[in-house]
N, C-alpha and C. Protein backbone atom coordinates (compact mmCIF):
# COMPACT_ATOMS: atom_id res chain seq x y z
N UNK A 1 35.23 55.78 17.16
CA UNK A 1 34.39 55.02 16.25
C UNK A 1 34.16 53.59 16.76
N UNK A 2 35.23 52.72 17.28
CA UNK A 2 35.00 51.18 17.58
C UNK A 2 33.86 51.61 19.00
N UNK A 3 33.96 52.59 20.02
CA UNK A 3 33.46 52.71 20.52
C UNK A 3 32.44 52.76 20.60
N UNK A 4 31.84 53.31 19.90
CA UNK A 4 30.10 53.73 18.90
C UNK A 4 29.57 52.14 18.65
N UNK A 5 30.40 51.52 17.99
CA UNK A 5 30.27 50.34 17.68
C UNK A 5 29.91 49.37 18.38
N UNK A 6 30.73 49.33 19.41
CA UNK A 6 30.75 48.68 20.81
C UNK A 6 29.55 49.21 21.57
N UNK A 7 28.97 50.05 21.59
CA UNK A 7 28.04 50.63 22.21
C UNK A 7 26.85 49.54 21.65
N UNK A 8 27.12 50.65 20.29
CA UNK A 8 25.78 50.05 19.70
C UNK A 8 25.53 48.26 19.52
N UNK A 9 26.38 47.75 19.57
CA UNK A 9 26.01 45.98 19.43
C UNK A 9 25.39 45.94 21.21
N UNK A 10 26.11 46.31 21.88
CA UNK A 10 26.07 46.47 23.04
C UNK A 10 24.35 46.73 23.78
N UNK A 11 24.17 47.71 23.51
CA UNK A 11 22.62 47.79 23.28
C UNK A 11 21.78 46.93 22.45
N UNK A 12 21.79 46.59 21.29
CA UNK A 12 21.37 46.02 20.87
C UNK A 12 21.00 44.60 21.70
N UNK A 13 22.52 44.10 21.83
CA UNK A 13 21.97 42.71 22.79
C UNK A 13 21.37 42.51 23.88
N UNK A 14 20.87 43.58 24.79
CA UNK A 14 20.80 43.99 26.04
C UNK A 14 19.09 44.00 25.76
N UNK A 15 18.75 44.58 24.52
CA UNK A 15 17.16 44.96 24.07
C UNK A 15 16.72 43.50 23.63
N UNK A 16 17.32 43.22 22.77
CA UNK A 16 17.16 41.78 21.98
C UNK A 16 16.74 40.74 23.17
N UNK A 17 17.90 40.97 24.73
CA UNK A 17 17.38 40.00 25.74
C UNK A 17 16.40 40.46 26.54
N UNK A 18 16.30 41.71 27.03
CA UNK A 18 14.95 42.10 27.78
C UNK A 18 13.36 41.54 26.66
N UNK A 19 13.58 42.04 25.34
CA UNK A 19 12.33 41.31 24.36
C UNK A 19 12.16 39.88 25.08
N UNK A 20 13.38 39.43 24.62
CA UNK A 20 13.16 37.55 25.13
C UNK A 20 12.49 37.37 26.55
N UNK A 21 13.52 37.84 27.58
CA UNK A 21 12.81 38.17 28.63
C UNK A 21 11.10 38.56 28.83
N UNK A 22 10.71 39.07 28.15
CA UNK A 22 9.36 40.09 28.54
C UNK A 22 8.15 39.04 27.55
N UNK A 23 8.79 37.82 26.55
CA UNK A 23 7.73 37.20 25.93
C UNK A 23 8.07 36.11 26.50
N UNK A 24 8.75 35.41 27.35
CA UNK A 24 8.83 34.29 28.80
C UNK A 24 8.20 34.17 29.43
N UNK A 25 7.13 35.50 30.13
CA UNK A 25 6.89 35.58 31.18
C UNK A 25 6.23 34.72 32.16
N UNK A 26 5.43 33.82 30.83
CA UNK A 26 4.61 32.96 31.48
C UNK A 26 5.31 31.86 32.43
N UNK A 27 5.17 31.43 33.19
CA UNK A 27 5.98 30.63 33.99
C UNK A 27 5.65 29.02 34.27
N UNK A 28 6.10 28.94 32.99
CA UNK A 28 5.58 27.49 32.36
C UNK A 28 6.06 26.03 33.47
N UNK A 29 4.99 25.00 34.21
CA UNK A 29 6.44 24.17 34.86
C UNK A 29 5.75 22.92 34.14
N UNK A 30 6.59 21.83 34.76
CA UNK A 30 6.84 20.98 33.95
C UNK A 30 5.65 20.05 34.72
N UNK A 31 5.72 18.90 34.88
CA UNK A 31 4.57 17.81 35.44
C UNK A 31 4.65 18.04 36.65
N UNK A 32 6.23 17.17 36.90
CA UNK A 32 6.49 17.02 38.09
C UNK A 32 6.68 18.11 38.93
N UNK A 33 7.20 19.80 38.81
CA UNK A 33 7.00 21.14 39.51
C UNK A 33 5.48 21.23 39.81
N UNK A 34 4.52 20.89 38.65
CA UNK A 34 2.90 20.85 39.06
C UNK A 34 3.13 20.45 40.19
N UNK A 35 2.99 18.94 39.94
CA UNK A 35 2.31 18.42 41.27
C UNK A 35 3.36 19.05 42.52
N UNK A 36 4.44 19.30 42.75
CA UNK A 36 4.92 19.79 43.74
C UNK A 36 4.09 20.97 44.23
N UNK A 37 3.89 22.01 43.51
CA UNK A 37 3.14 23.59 43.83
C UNK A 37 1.73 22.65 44.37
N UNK A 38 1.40 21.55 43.74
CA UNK A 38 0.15 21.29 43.74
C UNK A 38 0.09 20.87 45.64
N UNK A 39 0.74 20.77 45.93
CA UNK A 39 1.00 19.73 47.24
C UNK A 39 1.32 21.03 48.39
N UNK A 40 2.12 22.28 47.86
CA UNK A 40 2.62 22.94 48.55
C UNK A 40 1.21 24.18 48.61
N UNK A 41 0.02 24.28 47.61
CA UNK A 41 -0.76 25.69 47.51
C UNK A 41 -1.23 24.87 46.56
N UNK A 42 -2.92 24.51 46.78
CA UNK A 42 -3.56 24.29 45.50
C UNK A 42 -3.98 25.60 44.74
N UNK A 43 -4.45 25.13 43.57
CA UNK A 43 -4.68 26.47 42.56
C UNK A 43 -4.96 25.53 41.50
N UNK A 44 -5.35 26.92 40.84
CA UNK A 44 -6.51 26.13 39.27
C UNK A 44 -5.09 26.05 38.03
N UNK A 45 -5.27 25.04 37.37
CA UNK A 45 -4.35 24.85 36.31
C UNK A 45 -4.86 25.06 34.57
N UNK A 46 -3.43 25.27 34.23
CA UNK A 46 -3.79 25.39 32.54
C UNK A 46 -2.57 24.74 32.10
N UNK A 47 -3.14 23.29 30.83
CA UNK A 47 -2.11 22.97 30.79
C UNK A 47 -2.27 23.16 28.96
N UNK A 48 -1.14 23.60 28.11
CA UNK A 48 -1.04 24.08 27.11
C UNK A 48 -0.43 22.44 26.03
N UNK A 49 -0.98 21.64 25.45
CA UNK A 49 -0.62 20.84 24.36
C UNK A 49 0.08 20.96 23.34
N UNK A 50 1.16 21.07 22.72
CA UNK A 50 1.42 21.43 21.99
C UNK A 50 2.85 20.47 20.90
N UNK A 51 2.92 20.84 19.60
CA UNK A 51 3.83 19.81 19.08
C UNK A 51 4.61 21.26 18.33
N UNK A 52 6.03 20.53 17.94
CA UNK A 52 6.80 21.75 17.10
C UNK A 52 6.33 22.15 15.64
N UNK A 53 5.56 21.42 14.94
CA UNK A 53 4.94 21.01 13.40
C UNK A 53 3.79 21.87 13.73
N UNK A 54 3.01 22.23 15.02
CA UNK A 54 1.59 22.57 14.90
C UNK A 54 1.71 24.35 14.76
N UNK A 55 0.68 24.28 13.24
CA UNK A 55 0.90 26.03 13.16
C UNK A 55 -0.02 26.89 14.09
N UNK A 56 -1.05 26.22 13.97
CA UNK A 56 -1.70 27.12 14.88
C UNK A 56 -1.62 27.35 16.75
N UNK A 57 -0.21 26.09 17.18
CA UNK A 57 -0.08 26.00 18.39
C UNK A 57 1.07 27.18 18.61
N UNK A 58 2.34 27.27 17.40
CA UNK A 58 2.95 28.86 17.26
C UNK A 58 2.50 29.74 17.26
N UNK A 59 1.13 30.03 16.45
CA UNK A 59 0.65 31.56 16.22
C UNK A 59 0.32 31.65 17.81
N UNK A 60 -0.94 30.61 18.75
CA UNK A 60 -0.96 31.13 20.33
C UNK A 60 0.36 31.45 20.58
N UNK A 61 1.41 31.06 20.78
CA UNK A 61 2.55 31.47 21.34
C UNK A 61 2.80 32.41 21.00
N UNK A 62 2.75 33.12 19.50
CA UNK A 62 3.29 34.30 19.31
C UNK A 62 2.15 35.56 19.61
N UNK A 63 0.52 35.20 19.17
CA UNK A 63 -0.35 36.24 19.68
C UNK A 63 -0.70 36.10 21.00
N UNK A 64 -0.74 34.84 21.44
CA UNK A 64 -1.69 35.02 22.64
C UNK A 64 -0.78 34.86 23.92
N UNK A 65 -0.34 34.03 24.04
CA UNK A 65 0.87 33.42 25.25
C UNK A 65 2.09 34.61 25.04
N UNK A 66 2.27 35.75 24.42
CA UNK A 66 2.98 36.91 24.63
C UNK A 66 2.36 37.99 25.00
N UNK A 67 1.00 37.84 25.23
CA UNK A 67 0.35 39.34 25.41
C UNK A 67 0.68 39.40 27.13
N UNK A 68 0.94 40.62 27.68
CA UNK A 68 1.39 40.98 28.88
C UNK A 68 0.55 40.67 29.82
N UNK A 69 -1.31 40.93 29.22
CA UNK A 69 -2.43 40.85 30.08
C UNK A 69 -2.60 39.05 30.23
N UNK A 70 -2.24 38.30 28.91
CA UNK A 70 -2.42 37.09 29.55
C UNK A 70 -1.56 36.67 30.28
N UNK A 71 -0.39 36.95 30.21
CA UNK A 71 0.88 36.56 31.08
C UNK A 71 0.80 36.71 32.75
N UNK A 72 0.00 38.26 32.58
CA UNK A 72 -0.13 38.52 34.10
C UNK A 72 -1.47 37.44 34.62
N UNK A 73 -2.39 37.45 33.90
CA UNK A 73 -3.66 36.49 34.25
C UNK A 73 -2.86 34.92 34.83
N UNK A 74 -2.50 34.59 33.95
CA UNK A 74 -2.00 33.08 34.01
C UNK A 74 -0.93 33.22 35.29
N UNK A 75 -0.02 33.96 35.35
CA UNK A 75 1.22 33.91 36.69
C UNK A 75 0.19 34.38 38.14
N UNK A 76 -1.12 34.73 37.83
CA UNK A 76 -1.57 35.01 39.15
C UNK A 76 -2.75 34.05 39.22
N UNK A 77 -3.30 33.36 38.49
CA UNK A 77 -4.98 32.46 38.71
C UNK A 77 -4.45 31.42 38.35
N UNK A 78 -3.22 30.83 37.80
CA UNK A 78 -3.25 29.67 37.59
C UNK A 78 -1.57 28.73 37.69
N UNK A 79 -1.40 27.80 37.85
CA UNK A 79 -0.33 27.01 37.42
C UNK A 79 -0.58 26.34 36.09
N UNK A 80 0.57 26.82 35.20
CA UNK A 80 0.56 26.99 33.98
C UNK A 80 1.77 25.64 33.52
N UNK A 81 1.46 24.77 32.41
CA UNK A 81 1.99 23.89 32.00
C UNK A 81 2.40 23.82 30.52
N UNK A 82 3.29 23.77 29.95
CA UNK A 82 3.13 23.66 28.58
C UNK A 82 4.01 22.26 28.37
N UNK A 83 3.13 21.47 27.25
CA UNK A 83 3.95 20.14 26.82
C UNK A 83 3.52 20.01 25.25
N UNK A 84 5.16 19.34 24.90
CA UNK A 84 5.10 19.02 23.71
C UNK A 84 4.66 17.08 23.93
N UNK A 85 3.58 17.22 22.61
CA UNK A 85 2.68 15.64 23.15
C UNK A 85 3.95 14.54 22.01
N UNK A 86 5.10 15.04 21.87
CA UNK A 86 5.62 13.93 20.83
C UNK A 86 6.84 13.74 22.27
N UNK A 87 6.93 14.21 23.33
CA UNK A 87 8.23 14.53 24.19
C UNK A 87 8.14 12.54 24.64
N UNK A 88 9.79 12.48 24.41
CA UNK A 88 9.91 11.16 24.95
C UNK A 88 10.07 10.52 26.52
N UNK A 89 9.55 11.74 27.02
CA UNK A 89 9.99 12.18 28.43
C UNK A 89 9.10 11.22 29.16
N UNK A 90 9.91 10.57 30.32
CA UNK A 90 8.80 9.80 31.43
C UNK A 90 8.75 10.62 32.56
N UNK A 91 7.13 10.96 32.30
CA UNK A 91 6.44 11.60 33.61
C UNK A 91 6.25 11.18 34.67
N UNK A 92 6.58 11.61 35.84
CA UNK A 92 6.43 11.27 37.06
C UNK A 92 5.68 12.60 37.56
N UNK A 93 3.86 12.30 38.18
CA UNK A 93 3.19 12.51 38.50
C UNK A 93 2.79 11.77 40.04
N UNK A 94 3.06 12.28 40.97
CA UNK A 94 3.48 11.63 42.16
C UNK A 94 3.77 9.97 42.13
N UNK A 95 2.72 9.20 42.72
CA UNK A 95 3.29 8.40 42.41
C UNK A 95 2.93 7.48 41.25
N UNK A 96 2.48 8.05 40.00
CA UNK A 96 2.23 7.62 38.30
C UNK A 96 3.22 7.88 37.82
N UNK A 97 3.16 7.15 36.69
CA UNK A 97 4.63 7.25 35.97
C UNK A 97 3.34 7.11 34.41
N UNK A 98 3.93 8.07 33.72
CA UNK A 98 3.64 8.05 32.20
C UNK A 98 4.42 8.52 31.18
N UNK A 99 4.13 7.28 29.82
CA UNK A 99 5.60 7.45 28.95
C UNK A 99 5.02 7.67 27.87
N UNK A 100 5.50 7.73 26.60
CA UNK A 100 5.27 7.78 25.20
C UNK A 100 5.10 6.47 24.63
N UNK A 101 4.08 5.36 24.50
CA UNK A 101 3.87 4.29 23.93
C UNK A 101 4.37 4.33 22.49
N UNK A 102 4.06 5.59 22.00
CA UNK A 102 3.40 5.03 20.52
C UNK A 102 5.18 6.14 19.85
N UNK A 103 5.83 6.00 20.43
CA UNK A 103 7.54 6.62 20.18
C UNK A 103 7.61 6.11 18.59
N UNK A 104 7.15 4.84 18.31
CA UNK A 104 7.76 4.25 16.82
C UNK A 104 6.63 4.30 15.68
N UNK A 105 5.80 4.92 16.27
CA UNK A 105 4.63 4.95 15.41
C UNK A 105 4.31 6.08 14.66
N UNK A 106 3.59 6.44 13.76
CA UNK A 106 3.21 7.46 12.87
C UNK A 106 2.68 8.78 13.56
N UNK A 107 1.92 8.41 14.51
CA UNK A 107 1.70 9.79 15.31
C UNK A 107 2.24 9.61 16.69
N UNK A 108 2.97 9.54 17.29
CA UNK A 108 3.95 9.71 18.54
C UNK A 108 3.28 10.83 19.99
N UNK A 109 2.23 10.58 20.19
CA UNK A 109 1.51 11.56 21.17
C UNK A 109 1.80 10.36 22.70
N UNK A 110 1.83 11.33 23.62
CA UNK A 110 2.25 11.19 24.54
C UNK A 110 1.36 10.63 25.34
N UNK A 111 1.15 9.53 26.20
CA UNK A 111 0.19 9.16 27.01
C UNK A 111 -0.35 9.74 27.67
N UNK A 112 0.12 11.21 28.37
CA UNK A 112 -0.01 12.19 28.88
C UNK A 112 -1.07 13.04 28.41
N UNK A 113 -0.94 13.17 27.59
CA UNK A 113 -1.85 14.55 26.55
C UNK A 113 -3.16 13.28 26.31
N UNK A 114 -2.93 11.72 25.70
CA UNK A 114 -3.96 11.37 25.44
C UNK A 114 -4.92 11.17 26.23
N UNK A 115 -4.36 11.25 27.87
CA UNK A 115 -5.65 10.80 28.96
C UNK A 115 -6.09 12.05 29.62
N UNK A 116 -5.11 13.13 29.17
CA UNK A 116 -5.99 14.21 29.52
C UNK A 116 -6.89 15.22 28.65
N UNK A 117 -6.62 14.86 27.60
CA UNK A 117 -7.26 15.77 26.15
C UNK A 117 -7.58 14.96 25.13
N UNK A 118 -8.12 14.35 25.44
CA UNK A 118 -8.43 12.96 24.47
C UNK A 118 -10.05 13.57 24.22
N UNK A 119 -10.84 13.33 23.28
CA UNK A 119 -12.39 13.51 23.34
C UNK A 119 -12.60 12.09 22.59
N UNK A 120 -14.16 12.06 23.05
CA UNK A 120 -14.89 10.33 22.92
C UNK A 120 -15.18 10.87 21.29
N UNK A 121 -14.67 9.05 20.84
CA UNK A 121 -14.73 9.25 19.55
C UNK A 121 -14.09 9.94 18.17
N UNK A 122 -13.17 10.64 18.58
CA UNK A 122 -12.39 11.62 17.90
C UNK A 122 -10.84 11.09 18.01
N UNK A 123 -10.15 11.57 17.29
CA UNK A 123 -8.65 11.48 17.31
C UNK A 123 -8.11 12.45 17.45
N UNK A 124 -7.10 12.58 18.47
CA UNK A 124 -6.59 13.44 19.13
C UNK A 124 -5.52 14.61 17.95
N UNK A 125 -6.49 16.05 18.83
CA UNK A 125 -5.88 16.96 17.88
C UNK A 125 -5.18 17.99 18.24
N UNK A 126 -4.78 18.96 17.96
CA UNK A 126 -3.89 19.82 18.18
C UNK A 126 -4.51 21.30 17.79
N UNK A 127 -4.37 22.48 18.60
CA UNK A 127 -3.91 22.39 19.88
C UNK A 127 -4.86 21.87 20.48
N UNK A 128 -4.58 21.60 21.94
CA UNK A 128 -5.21 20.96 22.55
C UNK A 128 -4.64 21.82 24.35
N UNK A 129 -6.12 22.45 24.97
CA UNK A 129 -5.58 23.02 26.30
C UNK A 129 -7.12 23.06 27.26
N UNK A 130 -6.46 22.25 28.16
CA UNK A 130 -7.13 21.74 29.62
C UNK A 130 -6.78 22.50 30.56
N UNK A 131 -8.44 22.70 31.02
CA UNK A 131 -8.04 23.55 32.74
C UNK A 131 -8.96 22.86 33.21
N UNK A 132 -8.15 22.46 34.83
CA UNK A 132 -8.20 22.03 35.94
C UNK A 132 -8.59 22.59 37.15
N UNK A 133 -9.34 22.36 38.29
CA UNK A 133 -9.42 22.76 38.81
C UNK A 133 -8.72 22.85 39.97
N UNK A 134 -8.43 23.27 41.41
CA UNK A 134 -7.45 23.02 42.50
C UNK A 134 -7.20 21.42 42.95
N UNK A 135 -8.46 20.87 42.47
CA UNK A 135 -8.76 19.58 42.89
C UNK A 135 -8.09 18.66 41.83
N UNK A 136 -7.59 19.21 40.45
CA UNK A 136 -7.30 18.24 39.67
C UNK A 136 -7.92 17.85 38.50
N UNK A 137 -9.40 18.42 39.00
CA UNK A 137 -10.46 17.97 37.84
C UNK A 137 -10.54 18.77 36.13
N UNK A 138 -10.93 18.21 35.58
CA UNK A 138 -10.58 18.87 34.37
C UNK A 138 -11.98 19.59 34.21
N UNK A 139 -11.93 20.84 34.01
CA UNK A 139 -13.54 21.99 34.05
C UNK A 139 -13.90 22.46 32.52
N UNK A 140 -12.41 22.28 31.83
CA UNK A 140 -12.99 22.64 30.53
C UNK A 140 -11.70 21.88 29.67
N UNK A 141 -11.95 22.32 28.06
CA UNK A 141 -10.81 21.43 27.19
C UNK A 141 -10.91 21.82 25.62
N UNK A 142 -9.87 22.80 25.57
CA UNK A 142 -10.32 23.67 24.35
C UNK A 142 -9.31 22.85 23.22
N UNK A 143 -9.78 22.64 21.89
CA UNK A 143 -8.97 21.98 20.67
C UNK A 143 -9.37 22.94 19.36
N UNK A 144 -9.01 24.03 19.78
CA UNK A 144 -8.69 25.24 18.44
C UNK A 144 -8.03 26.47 18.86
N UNK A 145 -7.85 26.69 17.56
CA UNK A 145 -7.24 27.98 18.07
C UNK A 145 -7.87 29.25 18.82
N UNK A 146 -7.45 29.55 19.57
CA UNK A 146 -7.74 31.04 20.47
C UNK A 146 -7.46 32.45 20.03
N UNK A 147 -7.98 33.12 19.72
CA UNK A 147 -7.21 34.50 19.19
C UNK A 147 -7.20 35.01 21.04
N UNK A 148 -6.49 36.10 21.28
CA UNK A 148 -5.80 36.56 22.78
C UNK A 148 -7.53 36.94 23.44
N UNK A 149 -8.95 38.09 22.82
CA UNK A 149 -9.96 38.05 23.27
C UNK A 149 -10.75 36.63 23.31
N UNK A 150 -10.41 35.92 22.55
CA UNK A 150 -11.23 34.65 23.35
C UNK A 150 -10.61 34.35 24.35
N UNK A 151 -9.00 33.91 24.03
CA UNK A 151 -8.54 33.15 25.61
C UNK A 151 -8.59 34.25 27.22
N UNK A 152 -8.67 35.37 26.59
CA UNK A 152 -8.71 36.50 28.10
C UNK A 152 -10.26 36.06 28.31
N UNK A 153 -11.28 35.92 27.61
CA UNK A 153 -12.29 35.66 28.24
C UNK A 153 -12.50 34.13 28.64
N UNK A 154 -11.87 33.30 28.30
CA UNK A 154 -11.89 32.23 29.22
C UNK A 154 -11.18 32.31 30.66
N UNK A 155 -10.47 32.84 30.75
CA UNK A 155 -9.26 33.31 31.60
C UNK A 155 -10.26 33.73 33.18
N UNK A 156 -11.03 34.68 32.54
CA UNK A 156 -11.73 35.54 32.99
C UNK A 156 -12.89 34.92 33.89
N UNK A 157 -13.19 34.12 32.99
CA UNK A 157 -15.06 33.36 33.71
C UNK A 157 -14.48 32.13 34.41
């Protein structure tokens, strides 16, 4: 009987981590890994905006950024970024350095997210996801939500 038992938790945790495993896949790096890959193999980028409060930046994570087909899209056409825009983190972007100004203030967005996803005239919103081209340049800059057939067809064109 403890045996059965032992089995069964046993399995259980083994499934529980391959799940975790298999909704990871995306291979998220950070600024500074960018620009390294960027230096070592250019390639087109996607960089994902995101805060812990934003609901509709969870639901992508849970519909869209877990589907297998976008996972495989993104680990093969692109270098993939995800940032939280409240992170107190100082970026080092070769040789730029960018910080969180507004740390004590009411909305806490990251200097980072504001010079790259910022739109004229507007106040910066959430989600918020920029793609780049090999060169750096920003080609497009989406600020809503995606259900998984829209973002596969951006993916796509």
């Amino acid at each position: 009987m403890k045996f059965s038992v032992i089995l069964a938790a046993l399995l259980f945790v083994l499934s529980a981590e391959t799940s975790a495993q298999k909704r990871s896949e995306v291979e998220w790096l950070t600024f500074e890994q960018l620009y390294d890959s960027l230096l070592q193999q250019p390639k087109t980028v996607f960089i994902d905006f995101y805060a812990d409060w934003c609901a509709p930046c969870k639901r992508m994570d849970e519909e869209v950024f877990s589907s297998e087909v976008i996972q495989k899209r993104l680990r093969k056409d692109y270098y993939a970024v995800k940032f939280d825009v409240e992170s107190e983190d100082t970026i080092r972007f070769g040789d730029q350095v960018f910080i969180n100004e507004r740390l004590n203030r009411r909305n806490p967005v990251h200097q980072i997210a504001l010079l790259m996803a910022r739109r004229k005239n507007r106040p910066f919103s959430l989600p918020a996801m920029v793609f780049l081209d090999e060169n750096f340049k920003a080609t497009a800059r989406y600020f809503q939500y995606l259900n998984k057939e829209q973002f596969l067809e951006i993916l796509e064109n």
